[in-house]
C-alpha atoms as a PDB file:
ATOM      1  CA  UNK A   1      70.850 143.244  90.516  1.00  0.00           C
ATOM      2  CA  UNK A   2      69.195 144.467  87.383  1.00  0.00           C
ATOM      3  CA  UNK A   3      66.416 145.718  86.233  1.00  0.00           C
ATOM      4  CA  UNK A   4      65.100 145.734  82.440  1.00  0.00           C
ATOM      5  CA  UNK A   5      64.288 143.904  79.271  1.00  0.00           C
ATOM      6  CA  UNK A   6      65.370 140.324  78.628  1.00  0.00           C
ATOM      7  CA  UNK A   7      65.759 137.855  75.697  1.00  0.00           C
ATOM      8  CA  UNK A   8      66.066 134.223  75.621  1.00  0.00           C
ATOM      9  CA  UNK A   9      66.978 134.541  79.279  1.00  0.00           C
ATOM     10  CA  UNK A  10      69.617 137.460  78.391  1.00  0.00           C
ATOM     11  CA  UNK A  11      70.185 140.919  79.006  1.00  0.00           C
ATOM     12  CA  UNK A  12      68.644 142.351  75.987  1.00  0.00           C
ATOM     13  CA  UNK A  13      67.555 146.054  75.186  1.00  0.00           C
ATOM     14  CA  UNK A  14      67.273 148.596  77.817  1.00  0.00           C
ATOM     15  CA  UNK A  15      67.907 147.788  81.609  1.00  0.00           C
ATOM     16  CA  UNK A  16      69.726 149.132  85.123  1.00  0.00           C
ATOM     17  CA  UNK A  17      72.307 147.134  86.541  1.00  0.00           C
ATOM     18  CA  UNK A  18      73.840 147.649  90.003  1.00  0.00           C
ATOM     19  CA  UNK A  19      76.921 145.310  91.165  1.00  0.00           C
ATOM     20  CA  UNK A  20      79.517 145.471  93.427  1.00  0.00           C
ATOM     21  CA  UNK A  21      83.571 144.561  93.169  1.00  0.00           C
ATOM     22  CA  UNK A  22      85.218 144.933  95.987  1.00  0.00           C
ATOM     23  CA  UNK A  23      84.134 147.894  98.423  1.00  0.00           C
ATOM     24  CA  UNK A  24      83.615 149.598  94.675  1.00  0.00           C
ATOM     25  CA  UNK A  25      79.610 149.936  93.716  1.00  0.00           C
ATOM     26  CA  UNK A  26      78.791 150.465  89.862  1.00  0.00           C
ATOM     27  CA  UNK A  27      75.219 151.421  87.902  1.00  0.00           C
ATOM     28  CA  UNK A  28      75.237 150.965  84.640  1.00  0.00           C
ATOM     29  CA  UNK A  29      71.827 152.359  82.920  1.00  0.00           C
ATOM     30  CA  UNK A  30      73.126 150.510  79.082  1.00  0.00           C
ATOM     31  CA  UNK A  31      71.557 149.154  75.875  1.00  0.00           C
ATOM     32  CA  UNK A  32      72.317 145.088  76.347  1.00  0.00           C
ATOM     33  CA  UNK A  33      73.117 142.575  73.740  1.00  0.00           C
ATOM     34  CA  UNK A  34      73.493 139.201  74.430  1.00  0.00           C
ATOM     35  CA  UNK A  35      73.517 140.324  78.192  1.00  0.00           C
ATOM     36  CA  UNK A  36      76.197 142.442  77.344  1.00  0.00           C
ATOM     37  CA  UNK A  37      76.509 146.283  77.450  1.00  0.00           C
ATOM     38  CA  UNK A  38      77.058 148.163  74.663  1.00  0.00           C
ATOM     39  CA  UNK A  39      76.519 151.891  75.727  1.00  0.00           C
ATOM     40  CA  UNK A  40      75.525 153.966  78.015  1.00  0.00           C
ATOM     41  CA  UNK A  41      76.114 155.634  81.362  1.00  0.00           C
ATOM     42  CA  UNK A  42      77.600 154.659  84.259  1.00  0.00           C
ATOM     43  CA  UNK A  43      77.656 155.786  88.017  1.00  0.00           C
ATOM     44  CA  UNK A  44      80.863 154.574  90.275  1.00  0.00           C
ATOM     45  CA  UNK A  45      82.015 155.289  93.407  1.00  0.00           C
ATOM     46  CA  UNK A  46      85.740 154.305  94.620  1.00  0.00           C
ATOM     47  CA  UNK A  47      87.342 155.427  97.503  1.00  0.00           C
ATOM     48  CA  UNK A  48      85.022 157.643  98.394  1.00  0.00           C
ATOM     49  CA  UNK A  49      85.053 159.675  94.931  1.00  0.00           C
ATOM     50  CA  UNK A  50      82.061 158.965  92.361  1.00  0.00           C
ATOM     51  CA  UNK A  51      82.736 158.942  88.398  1.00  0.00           C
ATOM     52  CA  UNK A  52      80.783 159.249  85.513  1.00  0.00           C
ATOM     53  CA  UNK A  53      80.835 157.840  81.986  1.00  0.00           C
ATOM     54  CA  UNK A  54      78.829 157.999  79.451  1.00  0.00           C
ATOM     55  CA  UNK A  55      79.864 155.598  76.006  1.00  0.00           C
ATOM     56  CA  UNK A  56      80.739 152.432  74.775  1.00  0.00           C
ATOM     57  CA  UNK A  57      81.620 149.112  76.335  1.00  0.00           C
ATOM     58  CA  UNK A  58      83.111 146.323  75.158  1.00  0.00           C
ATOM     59  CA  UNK A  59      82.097 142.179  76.616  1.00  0.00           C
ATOM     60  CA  UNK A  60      83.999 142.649  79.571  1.00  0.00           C
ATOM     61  CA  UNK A  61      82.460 146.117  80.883  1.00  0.00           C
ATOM     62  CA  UNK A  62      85.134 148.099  79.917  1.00  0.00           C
ATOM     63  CA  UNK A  63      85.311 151.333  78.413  1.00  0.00           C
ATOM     64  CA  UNK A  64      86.090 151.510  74.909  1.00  0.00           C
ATOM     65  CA  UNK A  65      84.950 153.109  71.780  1.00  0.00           C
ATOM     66  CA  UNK A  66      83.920 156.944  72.316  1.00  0.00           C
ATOM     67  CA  UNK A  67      82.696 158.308  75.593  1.00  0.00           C
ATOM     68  CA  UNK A  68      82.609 160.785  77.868  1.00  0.00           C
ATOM     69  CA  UNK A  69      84.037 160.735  81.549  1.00  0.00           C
ATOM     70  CA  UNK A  70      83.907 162.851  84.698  1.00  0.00           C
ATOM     71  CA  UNK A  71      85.518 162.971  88.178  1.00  0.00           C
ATOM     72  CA  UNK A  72      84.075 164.102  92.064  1.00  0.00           C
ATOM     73  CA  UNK A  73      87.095 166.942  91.477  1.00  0.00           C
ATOM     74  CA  UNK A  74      86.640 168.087  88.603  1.00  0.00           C
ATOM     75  CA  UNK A  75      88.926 165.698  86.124  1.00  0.00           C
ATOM     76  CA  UNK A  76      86.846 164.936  82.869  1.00  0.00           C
ATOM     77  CA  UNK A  77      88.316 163.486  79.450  1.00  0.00           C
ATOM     78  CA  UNK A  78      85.956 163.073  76.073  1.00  0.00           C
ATOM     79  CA  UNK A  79      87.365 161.215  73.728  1.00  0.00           C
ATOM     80  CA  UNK A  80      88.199 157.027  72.736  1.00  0.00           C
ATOM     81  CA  UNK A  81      88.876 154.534  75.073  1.00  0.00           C
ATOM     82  CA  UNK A  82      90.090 151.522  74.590  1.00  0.00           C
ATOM     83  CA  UNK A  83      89.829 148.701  77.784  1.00  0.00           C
ATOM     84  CA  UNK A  84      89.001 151.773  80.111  1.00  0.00           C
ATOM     85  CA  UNK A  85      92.102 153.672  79.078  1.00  0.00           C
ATOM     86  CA  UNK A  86      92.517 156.715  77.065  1.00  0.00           C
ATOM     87  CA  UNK A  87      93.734 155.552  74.228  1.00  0.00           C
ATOM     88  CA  UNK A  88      93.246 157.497  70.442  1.00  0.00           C
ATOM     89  CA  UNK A  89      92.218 161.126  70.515  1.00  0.00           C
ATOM     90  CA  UNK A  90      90.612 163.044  73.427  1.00  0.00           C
ATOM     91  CA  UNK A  91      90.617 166.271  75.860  1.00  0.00           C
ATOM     92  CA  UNK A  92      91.471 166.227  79.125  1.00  0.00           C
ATOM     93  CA  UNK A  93      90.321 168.831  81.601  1.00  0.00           C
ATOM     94  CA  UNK A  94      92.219 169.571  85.168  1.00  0.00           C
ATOM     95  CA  UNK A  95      89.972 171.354  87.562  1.00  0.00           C
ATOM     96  CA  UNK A  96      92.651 173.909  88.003  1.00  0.00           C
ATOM     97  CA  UNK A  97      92.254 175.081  84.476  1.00  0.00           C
ATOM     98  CA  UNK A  98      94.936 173.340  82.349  1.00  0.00           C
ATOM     99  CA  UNK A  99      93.676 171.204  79.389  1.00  0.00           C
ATOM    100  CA  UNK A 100      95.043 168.618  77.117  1.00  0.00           C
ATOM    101  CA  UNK A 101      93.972 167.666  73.628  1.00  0.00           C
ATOM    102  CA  UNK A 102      95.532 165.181  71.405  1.00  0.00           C
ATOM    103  CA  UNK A 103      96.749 161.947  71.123  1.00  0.00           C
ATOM    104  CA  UNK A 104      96.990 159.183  74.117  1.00  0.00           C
ATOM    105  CA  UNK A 105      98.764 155.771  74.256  1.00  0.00           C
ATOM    106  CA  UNK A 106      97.509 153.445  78.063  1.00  0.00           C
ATOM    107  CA  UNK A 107      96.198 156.559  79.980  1.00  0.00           C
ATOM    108  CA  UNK A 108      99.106 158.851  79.314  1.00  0.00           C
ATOM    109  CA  UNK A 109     100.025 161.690  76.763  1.00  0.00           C
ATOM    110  CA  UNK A 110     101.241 159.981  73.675  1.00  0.00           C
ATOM    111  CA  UNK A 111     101.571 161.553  70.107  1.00  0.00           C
ATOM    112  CA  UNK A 112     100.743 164.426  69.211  1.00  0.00           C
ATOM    113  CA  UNK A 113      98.811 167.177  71.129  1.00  0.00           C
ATOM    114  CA  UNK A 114      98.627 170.427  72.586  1.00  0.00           C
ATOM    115  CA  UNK A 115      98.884 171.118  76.465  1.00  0.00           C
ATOM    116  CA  UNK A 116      97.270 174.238  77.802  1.00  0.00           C
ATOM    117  CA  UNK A 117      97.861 175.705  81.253  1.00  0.00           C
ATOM    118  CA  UNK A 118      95.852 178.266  83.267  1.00  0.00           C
ATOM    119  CA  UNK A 119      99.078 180.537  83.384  1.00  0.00           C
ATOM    120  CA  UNK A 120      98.729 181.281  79.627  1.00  0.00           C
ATOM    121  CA  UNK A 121     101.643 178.382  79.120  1.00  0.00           C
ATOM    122  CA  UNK A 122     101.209 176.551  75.705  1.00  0.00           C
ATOM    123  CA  UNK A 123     102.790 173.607  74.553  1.00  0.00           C
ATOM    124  CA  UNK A 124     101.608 171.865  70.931  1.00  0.00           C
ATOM    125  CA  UNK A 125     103.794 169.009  69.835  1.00  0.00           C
ATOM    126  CA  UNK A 126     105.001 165.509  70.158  1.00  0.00           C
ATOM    127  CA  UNK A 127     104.432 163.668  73.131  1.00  0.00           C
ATOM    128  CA  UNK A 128     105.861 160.325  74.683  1.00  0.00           C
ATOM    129  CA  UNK A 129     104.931 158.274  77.685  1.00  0.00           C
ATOM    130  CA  UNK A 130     102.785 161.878  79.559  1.00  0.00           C
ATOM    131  CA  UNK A 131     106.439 164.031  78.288  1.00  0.00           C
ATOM    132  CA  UNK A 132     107.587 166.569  75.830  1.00  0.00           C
ATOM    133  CA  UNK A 133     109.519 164.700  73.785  1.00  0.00           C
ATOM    134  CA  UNK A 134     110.429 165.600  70.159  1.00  0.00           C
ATOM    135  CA  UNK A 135     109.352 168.648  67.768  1.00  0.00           C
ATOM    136  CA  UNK A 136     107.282 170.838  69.977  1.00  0.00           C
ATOM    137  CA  UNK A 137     106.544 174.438  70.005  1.00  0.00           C
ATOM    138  CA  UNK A 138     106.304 176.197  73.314  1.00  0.00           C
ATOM    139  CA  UNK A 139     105.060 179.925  73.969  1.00  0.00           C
ATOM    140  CA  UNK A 140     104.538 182.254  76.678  1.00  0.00           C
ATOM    141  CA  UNK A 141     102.102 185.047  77.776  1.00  0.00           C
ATOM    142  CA  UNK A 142     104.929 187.053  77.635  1.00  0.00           C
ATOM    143  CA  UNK A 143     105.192 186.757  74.092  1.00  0.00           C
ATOM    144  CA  UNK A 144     107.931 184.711  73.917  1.00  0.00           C
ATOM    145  CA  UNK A 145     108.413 181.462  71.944  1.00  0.00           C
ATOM    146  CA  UNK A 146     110.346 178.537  71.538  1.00  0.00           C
ATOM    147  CA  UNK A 147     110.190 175.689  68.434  1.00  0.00           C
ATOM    148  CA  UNK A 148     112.776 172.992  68.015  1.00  0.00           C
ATOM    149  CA  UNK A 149     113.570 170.016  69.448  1.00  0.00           C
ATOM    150  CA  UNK A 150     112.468 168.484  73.688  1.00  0.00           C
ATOM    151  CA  UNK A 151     113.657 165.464  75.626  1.00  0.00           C
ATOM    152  CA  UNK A 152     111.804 164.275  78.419  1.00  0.00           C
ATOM    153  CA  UNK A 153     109.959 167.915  79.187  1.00  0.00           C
ATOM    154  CA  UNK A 154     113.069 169.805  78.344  1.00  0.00           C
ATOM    155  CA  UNK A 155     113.953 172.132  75.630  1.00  0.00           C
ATOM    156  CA  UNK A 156     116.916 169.433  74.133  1.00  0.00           C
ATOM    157  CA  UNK A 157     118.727 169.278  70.785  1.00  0.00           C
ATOM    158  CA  UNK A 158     118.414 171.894  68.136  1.00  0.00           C
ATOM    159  CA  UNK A 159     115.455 174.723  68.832  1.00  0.00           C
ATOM    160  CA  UNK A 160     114.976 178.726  68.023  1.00  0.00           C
ATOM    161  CA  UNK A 161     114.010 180.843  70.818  1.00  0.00           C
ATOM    162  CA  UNK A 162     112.142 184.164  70.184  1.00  0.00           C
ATOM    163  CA  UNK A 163     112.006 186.561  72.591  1.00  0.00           C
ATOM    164  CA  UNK A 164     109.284 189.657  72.897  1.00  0.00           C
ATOM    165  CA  UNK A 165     112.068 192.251  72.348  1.00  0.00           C
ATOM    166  CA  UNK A 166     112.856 190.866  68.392  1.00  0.00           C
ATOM    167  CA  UNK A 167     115.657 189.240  69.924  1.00  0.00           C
ATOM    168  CA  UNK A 168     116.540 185.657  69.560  1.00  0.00           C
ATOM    169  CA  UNK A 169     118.443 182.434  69.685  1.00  0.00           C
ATOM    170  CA  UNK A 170     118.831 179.830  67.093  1.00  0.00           C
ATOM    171  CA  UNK A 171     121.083 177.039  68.405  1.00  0.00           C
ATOM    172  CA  UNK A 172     121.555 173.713  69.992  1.00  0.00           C
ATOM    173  CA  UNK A 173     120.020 173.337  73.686  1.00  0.00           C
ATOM    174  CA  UNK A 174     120.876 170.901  76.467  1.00  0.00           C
ATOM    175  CA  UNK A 175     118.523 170.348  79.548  1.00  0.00           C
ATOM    176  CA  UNK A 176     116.220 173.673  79.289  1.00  0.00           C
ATOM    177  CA  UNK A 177     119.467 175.576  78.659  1.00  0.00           C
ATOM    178  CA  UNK A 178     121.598 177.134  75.208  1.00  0.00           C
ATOM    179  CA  UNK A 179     123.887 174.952  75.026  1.00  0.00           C
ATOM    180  CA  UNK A 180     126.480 174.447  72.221  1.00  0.00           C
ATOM    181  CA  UNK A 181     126.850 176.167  69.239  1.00  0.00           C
ATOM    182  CA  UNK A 182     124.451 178.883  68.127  1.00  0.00           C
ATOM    183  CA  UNK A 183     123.497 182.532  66.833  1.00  0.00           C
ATOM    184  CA  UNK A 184     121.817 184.957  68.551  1.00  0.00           C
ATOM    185  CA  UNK A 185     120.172 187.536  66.801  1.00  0.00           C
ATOM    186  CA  UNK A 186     118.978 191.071  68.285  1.00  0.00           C
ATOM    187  CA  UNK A 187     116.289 193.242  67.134  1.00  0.00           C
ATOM    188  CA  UNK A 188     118.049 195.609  65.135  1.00  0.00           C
ATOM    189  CA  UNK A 189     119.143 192.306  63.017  1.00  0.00           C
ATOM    190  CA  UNK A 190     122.723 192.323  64.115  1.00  0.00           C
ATOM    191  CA  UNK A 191     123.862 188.681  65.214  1.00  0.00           C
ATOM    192  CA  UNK A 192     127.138 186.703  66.852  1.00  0.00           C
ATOM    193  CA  UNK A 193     128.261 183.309  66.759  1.00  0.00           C
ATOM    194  CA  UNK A 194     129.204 181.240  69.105  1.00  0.00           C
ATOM    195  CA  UNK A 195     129.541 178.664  71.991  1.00  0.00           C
ATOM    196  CA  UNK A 196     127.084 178.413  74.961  1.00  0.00           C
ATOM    197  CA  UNK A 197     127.386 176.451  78.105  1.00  0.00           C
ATOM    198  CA  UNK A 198     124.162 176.120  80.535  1.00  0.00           C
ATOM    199  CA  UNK A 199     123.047 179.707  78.648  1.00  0.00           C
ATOM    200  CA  UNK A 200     125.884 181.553  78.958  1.00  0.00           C
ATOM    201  CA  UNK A 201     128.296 182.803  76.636  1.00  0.00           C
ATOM    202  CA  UNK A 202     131.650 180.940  76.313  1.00  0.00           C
ATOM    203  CA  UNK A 203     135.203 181.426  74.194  1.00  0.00           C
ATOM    204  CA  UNK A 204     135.295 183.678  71.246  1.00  0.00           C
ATOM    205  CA  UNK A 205     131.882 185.080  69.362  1.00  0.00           C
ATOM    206  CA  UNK A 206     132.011 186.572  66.222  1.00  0.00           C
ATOM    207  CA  UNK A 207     129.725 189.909  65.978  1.00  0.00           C
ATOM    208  CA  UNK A 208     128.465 190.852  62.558  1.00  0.00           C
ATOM    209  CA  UNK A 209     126.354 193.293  60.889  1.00  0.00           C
ATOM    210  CA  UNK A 210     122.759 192.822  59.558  1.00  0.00           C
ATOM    211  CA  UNK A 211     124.397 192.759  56.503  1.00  0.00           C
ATOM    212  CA  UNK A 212     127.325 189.839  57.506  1.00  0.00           C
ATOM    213  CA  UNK A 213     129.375 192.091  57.597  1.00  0.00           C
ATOM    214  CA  UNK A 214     132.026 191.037  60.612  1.00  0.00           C
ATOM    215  CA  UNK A 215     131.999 193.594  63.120  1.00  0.00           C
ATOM    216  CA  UNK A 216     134.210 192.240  65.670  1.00  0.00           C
ATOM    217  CA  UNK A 217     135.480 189.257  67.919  1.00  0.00           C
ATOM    218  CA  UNK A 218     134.515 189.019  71.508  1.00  0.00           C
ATOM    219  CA  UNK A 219     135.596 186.961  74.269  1.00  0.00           C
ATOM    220  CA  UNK A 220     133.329 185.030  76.945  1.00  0.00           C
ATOM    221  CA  UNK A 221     134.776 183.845  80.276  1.00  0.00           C
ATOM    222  CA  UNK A 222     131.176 182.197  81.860  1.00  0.00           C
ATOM    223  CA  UNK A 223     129.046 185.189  80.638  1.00  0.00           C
ATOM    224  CA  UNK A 224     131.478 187.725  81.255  1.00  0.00           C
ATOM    225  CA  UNK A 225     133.302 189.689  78.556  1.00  0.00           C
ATOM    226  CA  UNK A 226     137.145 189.056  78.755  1.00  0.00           C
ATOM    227  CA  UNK A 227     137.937 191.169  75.796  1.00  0.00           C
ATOM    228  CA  UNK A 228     136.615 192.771  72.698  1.00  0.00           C
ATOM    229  CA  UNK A 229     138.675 193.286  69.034  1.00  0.00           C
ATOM    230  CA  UNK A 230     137.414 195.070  66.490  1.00  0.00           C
ATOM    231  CA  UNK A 231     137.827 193.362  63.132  1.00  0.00           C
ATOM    232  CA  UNK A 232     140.305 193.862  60.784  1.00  0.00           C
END
């Protein structure tokens, strides 16, 4: 049903139109071309949740261009569309208090962006199919840090890890965990080298001063120290 200006038996100007698909009900309050829609808001309801939109439209009714949308919940996004997915640039609210803003690809988190959660979390980097995944940097409220490399929401490949003491770890990571070789550096600028496996110390480190000098050679048995030598 609609109700509004015509042309040459067309949509054409300003008008309401109110349609059904399904057991889904739609208002669309647009400018028409050509009996088509080219922007403005937009009133759903499906299963039992309304949604809101205010933008563009392409022919077929879909969202795309620039627009705003909201959710019953809570959920809203501002940004492009393209066929009534996210796709470009855009923010993305949660009730709950986390946000997203950055790039999309088909309704997920694709590019690059920068996910914020209510905790005080922080993620800004590369993102692939709604995952971290590639150069990212990660900090805490805490104060600690992390910048390197991720694999499917995991810290993955080569990364530095500050902590809020000074101390930190530059190194290769595996699954969320130091893993492989690295150095870990303490606050007062002393460091060792070594091997890590699922973040603990393994085999023999090397210990040396802030000035390189080497201080000494200590063995790792899962964590554990199995000996210490001073150096020669």
């Amino acid at each position: 049903m609609y109700y509004g200006q015509h042309l040459n038996g067309l949509r054409e100007g300003y008008g309401l139109l109110f349609t059904t698909c399904g057991d889904d009900l739609f208002l669309y309050e647009c400018e028409w071309t050509k009996g088509m829609p080219i922007k403005g808001r937009q009133v759903s309801i499906s299963d039992n949740m309304w949604y809101k939109y205010e933008g563009q439209y392409d022919e077929l009714y879909l969202m795309t261009g620039t627009g705003n949308w909201q959710r019953e919940d809570g959920h809203t996004y501002q940004g492009q569309w393209q066929r009534s997915k996210r796709n470009g640039y855009g923010k993305y609210t949660l009730p709950i208090g986390d946000s997203y803003q950055g790039e999309w690809k088909d309704d997920r988190l694709h590019g690059q962006g920068i996910y914020n959660w209510a905790n005080g979390n922080s993620y800004e980097g590369e993102w692939k199919d709604d995952k971290k995944h590639g150069q990212g940097i990660f900090t805490w409220p805490s104060g600690d840090s992390y910048q390197g490399e991720c694999k499917d929401n995991s810290r993955h490949g080569q990364g530095i890890f500050k902590y809020a003491n000074g101390d930190s770890y530059k190194g290769h990571w595996q699954n969320d965990k130091q893993h492989g070789l690295g150095r870990y550096t303490y606050s007062n600028n002393q460091f060792q080298e070594g091997l890590w496996e699922n973040d603990k110390k393994v085999g023999e480190h090397k210990m040396y001063s802030k000035q390189g000098i080497l201080l000494e050679l200590i063995t790792y048995d899962n964590g554990n120290v199995m000996k210490r030598e001073k150096a020669q």
